[in-house]
Protein backbone atom coordinates (compact mmCIF):
# COMPACT_ATOMS: atom_id res chain seq x y z
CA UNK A 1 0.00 0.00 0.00
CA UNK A 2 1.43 3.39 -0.57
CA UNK A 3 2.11 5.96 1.66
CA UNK A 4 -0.89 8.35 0.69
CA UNK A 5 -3.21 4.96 0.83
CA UNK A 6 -2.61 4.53 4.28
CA UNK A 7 -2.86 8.22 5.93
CA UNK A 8 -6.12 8.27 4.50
CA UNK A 9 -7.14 5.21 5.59
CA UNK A 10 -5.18 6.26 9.22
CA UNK A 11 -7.44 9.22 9.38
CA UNK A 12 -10.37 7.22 8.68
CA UNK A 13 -9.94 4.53 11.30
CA UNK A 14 -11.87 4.60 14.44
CA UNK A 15 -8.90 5.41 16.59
CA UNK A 16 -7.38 9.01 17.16
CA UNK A 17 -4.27 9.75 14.27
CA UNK A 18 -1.07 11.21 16.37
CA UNK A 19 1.25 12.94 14.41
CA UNK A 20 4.63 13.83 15.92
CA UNK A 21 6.53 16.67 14.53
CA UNK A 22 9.63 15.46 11.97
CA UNK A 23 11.90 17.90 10.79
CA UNK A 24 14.89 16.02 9.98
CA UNK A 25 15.90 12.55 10.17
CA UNK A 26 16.64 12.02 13.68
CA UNK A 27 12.53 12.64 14.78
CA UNK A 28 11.46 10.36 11.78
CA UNK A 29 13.76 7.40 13.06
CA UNK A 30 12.92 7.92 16.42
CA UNK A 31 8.66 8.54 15.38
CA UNK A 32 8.96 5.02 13.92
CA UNK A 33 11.01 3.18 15.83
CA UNK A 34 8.35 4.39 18.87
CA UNK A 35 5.65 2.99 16.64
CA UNK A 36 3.87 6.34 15.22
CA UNK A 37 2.15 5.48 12.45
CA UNK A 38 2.54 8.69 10.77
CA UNK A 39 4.65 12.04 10.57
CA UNK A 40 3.72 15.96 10.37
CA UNK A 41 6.49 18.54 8.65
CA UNK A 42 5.16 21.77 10.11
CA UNK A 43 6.58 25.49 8.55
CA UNK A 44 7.14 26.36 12.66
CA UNK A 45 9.52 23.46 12.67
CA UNK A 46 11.05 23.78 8.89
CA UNK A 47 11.64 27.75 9.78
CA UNK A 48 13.52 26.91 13.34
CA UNK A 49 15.84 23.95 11.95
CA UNK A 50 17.01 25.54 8.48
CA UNK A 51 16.95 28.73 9.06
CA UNK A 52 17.28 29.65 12.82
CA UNK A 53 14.00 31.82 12.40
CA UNK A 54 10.26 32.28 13.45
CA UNK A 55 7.03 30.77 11.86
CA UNK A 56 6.85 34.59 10.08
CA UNK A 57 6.06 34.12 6.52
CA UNK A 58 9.88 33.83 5.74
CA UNK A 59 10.97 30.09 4.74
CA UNK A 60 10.35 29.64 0.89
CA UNK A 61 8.90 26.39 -0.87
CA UNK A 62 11.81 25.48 -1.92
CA UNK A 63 13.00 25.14 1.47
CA UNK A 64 10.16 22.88 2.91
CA UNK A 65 9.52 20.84 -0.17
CA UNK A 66 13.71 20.36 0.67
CA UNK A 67 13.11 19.09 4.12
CA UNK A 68 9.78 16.99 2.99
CA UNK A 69 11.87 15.02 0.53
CA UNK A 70 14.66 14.45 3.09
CA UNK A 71 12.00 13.30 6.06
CA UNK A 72 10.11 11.57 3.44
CA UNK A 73 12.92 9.60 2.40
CA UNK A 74 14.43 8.48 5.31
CA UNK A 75 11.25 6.92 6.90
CA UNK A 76 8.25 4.46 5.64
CA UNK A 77 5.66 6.65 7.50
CA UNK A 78 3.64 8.61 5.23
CA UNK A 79 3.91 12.36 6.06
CA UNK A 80 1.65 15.19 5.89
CA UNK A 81 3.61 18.46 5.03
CA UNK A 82 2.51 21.89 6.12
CA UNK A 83 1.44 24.00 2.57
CA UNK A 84 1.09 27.28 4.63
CA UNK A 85 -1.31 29.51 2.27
CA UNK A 86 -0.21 27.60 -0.72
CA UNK A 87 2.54 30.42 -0.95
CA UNK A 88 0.44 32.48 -2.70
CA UNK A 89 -2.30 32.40 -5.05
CA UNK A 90 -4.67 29.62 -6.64
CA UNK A 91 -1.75 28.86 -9.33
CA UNK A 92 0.92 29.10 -6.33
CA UNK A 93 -1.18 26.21 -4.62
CA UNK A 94 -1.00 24.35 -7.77
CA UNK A 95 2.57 24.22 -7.72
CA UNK A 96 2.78 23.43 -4.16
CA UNK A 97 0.66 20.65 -4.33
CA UNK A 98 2.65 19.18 -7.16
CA UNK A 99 5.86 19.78 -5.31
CA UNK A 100 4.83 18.30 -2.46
CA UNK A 101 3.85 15.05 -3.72
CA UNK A 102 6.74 14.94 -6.35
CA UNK A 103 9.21 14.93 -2.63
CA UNK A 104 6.96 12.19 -1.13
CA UNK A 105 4.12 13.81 0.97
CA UNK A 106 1.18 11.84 1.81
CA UNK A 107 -0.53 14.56 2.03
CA UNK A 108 -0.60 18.59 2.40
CA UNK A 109 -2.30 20.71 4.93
CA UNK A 110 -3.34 24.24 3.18
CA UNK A 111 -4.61 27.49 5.48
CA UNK A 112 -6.82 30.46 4.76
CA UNK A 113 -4.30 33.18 6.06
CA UNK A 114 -3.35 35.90 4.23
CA UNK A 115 0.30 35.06 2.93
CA UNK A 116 2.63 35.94 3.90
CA UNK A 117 1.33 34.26 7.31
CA UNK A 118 2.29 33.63 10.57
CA UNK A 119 2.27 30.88 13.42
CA UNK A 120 -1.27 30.11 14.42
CA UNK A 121 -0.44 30.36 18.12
CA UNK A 122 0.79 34.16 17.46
CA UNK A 123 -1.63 37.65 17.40
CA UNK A 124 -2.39 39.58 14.70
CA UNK A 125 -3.68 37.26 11.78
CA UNK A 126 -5.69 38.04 8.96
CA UNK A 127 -7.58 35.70 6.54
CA UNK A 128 -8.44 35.53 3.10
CA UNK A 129 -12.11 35.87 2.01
CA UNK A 130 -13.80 32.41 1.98
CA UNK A 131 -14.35 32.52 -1.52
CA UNK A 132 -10.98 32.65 -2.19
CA UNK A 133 -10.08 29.62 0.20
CA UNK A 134 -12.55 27.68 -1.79
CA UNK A 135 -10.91 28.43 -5.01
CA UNK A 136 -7.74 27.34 -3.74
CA UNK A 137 -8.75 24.02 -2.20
CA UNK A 138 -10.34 23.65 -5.81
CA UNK A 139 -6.53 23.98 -7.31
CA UNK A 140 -5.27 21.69 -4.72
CA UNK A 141 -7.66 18.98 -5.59
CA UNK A 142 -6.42 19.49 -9.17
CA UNK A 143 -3.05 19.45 -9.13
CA UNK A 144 -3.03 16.20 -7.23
CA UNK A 145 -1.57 13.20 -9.10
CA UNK A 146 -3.35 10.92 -6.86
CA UNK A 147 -6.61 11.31 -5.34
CA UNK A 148 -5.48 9.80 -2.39
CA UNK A 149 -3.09 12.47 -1.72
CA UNK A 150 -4.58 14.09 1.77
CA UNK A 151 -5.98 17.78 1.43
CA UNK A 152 -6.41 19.27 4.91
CA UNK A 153 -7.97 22.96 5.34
CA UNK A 154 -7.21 25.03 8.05
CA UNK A 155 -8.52 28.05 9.21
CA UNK A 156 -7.17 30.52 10.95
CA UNK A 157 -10.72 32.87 11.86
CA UNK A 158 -11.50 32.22 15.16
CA UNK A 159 -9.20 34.84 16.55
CA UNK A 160 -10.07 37.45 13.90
CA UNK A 161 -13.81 36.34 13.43
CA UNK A 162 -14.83 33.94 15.92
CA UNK A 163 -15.93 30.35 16.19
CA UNK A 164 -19.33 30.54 14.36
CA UNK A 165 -17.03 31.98 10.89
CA UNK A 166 -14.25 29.25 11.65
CA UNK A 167 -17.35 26.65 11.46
CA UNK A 168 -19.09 28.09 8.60
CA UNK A 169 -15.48 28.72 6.85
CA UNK A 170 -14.78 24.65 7.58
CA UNK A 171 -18.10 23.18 6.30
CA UNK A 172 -17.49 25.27 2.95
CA UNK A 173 -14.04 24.25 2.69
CA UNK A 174 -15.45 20.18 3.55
CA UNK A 175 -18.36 21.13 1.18
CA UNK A 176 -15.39 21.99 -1.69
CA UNK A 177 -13.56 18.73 -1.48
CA UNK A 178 -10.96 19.36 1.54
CA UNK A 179 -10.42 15.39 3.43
CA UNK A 180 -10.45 17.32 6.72
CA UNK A 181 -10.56 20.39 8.84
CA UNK A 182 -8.58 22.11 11.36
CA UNK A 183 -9.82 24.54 13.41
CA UNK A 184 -6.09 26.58 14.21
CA UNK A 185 -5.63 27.51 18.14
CA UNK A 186 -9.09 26.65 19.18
CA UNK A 187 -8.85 28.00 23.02
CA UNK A 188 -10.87 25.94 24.69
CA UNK A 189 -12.54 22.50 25.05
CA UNK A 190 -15.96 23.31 24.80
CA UNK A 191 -14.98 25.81 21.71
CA UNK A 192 -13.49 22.14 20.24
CA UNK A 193 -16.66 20.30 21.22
CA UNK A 194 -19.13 22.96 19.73
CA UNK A 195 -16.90 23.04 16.28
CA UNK A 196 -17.03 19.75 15.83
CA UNK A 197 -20.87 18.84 16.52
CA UNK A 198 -21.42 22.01 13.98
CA UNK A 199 -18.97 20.64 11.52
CA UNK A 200 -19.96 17.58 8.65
CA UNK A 201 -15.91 17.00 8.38
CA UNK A 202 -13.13 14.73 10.06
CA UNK A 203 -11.61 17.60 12.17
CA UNK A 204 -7.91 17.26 13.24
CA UNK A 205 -6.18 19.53 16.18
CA UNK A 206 -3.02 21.23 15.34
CA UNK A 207 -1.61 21.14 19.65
CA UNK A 208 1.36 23.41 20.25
CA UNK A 209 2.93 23.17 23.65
CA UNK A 210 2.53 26.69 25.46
CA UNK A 211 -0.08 27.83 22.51
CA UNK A 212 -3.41 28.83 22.48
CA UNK A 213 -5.16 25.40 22.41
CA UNK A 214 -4.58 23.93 25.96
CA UNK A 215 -3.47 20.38 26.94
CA UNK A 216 -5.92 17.73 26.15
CA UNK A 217 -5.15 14.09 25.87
CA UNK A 218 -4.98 12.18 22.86
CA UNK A 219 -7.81 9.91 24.50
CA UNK A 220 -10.07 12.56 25.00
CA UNK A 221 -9.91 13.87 21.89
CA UNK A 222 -10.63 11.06 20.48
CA UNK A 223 -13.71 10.79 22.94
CA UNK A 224 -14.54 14.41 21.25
CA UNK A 225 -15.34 13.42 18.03
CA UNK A 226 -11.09 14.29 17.15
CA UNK A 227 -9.86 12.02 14.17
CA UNK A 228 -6.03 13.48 13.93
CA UNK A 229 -4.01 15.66 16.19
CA UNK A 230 -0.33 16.90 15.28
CA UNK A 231 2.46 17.38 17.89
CA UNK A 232 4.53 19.65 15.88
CA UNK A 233 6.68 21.23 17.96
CA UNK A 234 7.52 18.74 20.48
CA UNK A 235 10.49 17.61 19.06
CA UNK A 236 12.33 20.64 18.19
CA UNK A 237 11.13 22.30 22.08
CA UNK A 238 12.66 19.18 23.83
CA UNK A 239 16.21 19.19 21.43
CA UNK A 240 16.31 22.99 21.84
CA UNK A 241 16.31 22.76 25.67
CA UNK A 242 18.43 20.05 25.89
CA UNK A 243 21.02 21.48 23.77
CA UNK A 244 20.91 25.10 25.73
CA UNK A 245 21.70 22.61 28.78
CA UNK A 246 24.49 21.02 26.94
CA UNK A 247 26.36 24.17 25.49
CA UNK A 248 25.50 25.38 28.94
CA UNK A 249 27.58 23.17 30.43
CA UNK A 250 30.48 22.89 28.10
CA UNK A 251 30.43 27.03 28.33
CA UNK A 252 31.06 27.13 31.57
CA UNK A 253 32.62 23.59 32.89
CA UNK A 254 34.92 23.25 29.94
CA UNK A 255 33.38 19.98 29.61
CA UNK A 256 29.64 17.92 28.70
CA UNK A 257 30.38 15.06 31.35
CA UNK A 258 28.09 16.12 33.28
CA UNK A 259 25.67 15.81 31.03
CA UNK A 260 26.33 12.66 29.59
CA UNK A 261 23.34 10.75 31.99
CA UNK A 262 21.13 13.23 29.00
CA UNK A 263 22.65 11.99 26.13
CA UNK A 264 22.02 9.03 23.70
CA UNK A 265 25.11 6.81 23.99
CA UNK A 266 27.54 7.11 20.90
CA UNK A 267 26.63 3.81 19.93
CA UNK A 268 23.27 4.05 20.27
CA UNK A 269 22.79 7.01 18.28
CA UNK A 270 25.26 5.55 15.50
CA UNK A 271 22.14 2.69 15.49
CA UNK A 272 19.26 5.11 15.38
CA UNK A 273 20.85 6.33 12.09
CA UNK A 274 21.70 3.23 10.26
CA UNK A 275 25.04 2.82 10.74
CA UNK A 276 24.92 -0.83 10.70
CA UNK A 277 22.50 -1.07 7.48
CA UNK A 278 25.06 0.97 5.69
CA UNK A 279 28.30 -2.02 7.25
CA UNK A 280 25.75 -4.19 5.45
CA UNK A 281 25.51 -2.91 2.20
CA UNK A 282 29.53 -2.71 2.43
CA UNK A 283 30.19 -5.95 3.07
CA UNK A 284 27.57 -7.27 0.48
CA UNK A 285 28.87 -4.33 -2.45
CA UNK A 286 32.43 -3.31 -1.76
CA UNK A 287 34.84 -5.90 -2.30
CA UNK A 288 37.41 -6.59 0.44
CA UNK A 289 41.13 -5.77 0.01
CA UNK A 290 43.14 -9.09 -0.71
């Protein structure tokens, strides 16, 4: 079965999708050696690891369809890549569909912000008119190769416009052809619950640690009426602490022993990566010296 055949049918089943957040190849290995059954590039996560910079509008599709091959490649999981607003207009979706898919995407998540956008979590965002969404989820639905590559809408209106647009907005977008909905920093449970008795689509939680959607289980979500939730930032939160800690301590020790009880063991990182797949395919390709 192919990677797009199986987040769909992931999304479908009766039990809640988690998506961790994999930016690079170390969170892929470590997402499926855990037993995830599927992976989320987010733009937050893309913009911290290449470039050193904010969720702001400023990483390019070149840049994430980049980092979507190099996830996608590395790891069996299919992998839904964040699209942003299609970085652009309805022909800019096009291409970023195509682009997408092309580097091994399962699927695509595509928002109704006004690009250049911002992280969903931050003030100050503006959306699109919901005409114009529509079109564009029209053009992503086109430029797919394979109708089984995922289309998920998300809009950004209930900070700007409230819940009852953010409901209408998803139902239209559902209503065009999107596979499911994401209501983006919903602030509360009951906000969740109402949006997703009001809504005909699969709805899927993007959860941010310290954002504007609080903590809710995985369970309970599920329990909600939740068919997906993505754990973007995890990953990237936990490596950035831990490496403060670690520079932290070579900075002003002279040294990371102390630190070493934190670290994955030489030799089991070396694992993680595949260093003994690659000794195989030497010893079975590269002919030893006499």
């Amino acid at each position: 079965m192919e990677k797009k055949e199986t987040l769909k049918e992931l999304i479908s089943a009766p039990e809640i999708l988690v998506l961790p957040g994999a930016h690079e190849g170390i969170s892929a290995r470590i997402a499926a050696a855990l037993g995830f059954k599927a992976l989320f590039c987010s733009d937050f996560g893309c913009s911290a690891v290449v470039l050193g910079k904010p969720d702001y509008g400023i990483i390019s599709l070149t840049e994430m369809v980049d980092q979507i091959r190099a996830v996608a490649s590395i790891s069996n999981l299919p992998l839904l890549g964040d699209g942003g607003c299609g970085y652009g207009n309805t022909l800019n979706v096009f291409r970023t569909v195509q682009e997408y898919e092309r580097a091994g995407a399962a699927g695509m998540t595509l928002e109704d912000q006004i690009f250049p956008k911002r992280c969903q979590h931050l003030e100050g965002k503006e959306v699109i008119d919901i005409d114009a969404m529509v079109e564009k989820i029209k053009a992503a639905l086109k430029a797919r190769n394979s109708s089984d590559f995922v289309i998920s809408a998300r809009t950004d209106s209930i900070q700007p416009l409230g819940l009852r647009e953010a409901i209408t907005r998803a139902n239209a977008f559902y209503e065009a052809g999107a596979d499911l909905v994401v209501p983006a920093a919903i602030p509360s449970k009951v906000d969740i619950e109402e949006f997703v008795s009001k809504v005909q689509a699969p709805v899927m939680i993007n959860y941010a640690e310290g954002g504007k959607t609080p903590p809710i289980n995985a369970r309970e979500l599920e329990s909600m009426g939740i068919v997906a939730v993505t754990y973007a930032l995890s990953p990237i939160f936990s490596a950035a602490k831990s490496i403060w800690e670690a520079f932290s301590r070579l900075k002003e020790e002279g040294s990371t022993e102390s630190y070493l009880d934190h670290m994955m063991p030489f030799e089991e990182f070396t694992d993680l990566v595949g260093l003994n797949d690659l000794k195989d395919l030497e010893k079975e390709f590269v002919q030893k010296k006499k």
